[in-house]
C-alpha atoms as a PDB file:
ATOM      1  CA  UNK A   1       9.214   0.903  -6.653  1.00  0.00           C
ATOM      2  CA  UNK A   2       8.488   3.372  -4.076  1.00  0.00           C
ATOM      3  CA  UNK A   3       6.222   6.100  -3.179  1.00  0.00           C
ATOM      4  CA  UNK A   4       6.904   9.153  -0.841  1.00  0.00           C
ATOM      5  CA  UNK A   5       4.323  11.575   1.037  1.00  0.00           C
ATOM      6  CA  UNK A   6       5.088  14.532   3.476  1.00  0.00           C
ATOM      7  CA  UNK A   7       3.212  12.123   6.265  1.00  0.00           C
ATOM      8  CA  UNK A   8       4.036   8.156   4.952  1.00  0.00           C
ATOM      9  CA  UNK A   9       6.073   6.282   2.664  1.00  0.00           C
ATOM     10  CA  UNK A  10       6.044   2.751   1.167  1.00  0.00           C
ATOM     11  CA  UNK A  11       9.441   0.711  -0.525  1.00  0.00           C
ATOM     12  CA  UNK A  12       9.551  -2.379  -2.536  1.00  0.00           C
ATOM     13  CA  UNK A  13      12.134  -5.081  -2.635  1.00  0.00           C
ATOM     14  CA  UNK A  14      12.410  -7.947  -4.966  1.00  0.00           C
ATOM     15  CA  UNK A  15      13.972 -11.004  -4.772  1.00  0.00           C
ATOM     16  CA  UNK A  16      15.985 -13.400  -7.395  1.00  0.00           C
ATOM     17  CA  UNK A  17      12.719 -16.108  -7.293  1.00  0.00           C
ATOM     18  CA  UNK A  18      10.714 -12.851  -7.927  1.00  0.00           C
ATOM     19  CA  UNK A  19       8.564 -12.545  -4.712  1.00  0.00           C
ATOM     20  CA  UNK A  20       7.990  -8.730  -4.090  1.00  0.00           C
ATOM     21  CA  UNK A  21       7.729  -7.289  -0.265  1.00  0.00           C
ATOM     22  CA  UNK A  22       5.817  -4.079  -0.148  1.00  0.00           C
ATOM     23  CA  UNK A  23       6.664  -2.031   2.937  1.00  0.00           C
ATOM     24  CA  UNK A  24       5.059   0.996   4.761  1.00  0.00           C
ATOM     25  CA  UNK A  25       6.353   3.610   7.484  1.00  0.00           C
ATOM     26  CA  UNK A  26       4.790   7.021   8.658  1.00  0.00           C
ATOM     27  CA  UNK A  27       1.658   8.244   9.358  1.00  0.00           C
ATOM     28  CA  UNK A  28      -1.734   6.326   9.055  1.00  0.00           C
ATOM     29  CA  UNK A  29      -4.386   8.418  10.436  1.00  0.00           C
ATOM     30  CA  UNK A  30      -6.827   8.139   7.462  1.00  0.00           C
ATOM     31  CA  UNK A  31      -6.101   4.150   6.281  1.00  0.00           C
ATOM     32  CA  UNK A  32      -3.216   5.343   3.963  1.00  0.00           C
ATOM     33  CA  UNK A  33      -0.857   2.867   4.959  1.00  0.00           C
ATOM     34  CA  UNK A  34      -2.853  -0.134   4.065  1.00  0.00           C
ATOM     35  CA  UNK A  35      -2.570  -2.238   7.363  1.00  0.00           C
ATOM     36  CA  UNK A  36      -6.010  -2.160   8.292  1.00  0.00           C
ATOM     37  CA  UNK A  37      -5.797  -0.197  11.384  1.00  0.00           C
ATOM     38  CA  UNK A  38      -5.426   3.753  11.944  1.00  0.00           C
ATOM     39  CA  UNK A  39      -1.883   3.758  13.990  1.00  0.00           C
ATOM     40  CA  UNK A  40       1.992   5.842  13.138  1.00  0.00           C
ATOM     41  CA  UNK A  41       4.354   3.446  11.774  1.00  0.00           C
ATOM     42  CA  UNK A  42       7.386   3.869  13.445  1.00  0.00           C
ATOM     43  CA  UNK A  43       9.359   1.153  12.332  1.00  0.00           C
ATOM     44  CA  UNK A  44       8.867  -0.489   8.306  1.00  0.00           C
ATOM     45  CA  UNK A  45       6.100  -2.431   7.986  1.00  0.00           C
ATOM     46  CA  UNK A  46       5.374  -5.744   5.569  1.00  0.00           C
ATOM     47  CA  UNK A  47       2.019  -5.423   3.914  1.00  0.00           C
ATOM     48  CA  UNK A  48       2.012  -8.740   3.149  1.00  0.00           C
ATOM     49  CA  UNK A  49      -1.869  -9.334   1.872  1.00  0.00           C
ATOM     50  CA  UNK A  50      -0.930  -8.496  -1.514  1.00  0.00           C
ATOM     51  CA  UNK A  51       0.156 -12.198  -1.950  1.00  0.00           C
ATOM     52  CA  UNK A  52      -2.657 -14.344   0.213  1.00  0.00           C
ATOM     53  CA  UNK A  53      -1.513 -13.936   3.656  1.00  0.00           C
ATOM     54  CA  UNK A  54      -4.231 -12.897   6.333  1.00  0.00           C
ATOM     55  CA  UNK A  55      -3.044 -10.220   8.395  1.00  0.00           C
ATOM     56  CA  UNK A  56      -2.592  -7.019   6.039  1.00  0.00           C
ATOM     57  CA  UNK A  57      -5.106  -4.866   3.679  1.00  0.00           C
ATOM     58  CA  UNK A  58      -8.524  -5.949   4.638  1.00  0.00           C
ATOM     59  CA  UNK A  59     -10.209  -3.966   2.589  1.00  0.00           C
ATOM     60  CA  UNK A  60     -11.376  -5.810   0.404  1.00  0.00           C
ATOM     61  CA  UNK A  61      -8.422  -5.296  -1.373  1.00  0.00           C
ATOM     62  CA  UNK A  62      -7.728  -8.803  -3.194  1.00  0.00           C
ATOM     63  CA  UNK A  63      -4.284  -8.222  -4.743  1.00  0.00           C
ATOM     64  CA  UNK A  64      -3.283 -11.770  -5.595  1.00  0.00           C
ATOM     65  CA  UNK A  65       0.131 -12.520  -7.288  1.00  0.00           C
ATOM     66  CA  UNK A  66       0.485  -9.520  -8.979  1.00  0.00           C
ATOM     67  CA  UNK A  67       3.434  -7.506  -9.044  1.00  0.00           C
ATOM     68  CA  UNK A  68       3.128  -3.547  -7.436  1.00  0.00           C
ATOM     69  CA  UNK A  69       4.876  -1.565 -10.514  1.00  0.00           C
ATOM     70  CA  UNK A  70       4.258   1.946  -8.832  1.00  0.00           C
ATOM     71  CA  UNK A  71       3.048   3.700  -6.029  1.00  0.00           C
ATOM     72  CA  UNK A  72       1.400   7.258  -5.436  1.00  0.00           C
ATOM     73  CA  UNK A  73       1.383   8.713  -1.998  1.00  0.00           C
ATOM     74  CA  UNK A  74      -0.989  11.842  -1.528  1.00  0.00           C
ATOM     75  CA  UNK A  75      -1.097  13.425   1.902  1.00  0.00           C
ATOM     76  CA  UNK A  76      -4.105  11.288   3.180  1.00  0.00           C
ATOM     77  CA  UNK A  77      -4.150   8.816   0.651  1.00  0.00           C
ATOM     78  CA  UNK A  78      -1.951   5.870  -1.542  1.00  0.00           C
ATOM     79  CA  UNK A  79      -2.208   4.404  -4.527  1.00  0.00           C
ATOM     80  CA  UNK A  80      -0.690   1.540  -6.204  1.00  0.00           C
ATOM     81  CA  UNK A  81      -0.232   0.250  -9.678  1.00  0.00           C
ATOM     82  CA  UNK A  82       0.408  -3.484 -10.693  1.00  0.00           C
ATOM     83  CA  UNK A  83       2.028  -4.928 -13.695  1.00  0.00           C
ATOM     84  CA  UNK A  84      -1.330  -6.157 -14.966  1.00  0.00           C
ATOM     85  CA  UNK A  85      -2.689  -2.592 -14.820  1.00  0.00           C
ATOM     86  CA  UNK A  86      -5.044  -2.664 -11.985  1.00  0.00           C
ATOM     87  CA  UNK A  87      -4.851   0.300  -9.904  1.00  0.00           C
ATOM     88  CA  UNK A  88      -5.668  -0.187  -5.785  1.00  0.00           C
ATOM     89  CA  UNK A  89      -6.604   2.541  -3.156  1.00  0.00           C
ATOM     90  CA  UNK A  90      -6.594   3.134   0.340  1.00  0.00           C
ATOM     91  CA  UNK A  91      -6.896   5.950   3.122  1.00  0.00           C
ATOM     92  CA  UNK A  92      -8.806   8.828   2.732  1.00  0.00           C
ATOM     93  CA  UNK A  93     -11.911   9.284   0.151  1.00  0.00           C
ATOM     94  CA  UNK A  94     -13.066  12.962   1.486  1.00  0.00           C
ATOM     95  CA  UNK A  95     -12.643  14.494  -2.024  1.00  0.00           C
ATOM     96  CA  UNK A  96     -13.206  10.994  -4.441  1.00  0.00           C
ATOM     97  CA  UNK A  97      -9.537  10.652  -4.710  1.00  0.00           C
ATOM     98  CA  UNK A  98      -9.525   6.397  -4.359  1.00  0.00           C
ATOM     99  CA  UNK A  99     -11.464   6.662  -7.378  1.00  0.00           C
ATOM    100  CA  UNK A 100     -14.666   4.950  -5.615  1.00  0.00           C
END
């Protein structure tokens, strides 16, 4: 899966045992790359929270063992889609857009 904005962009790989890497690159200004912090990716970056580990997508965004099916970028914004239908926001909210 992958998602593409004029400002960021994300990519996922999958492996044969099925473990899924979600990665992010661009700019971040408004939260839209998930990492937790407001800084340009210039190189790809692992968000690896998705799957239990610490350092990635504080918030509050619990995405345990689920697989990321599809993923919308708007300009300020992303969204993602799992396999078991939940849908997960981050970035910008000016305009309701995360759906909070």
């Amino acid at each position: 899966s992958h998602g593409i904005s004029n400002k960021h962009m994300f990519i996922t790989t999958v492996d044969k045992q099925r473990h899924q890497q979600v990665y992010a690159f661009g700019k971040n200004t408004f939260g839209q790359a998930g990492i937790g912090e407001q800084r340009t990716l210039t190189q790809w970056t692992e968000l690896r929270n998705f799957w239990g580990n610490d350092d990635v997508l504080p918030f509050n965004a619990k995405v345990t063992k689920d697989f990321i099916v599809d993923i919308k970028c708007g300009q300020y914004h992303t969204l993602f889609l799992t396999e078991n239908g939940f849908v997960w926001s981050v970035g910008s909210n000016w305009q309701g857009q995360l759906g909070l």
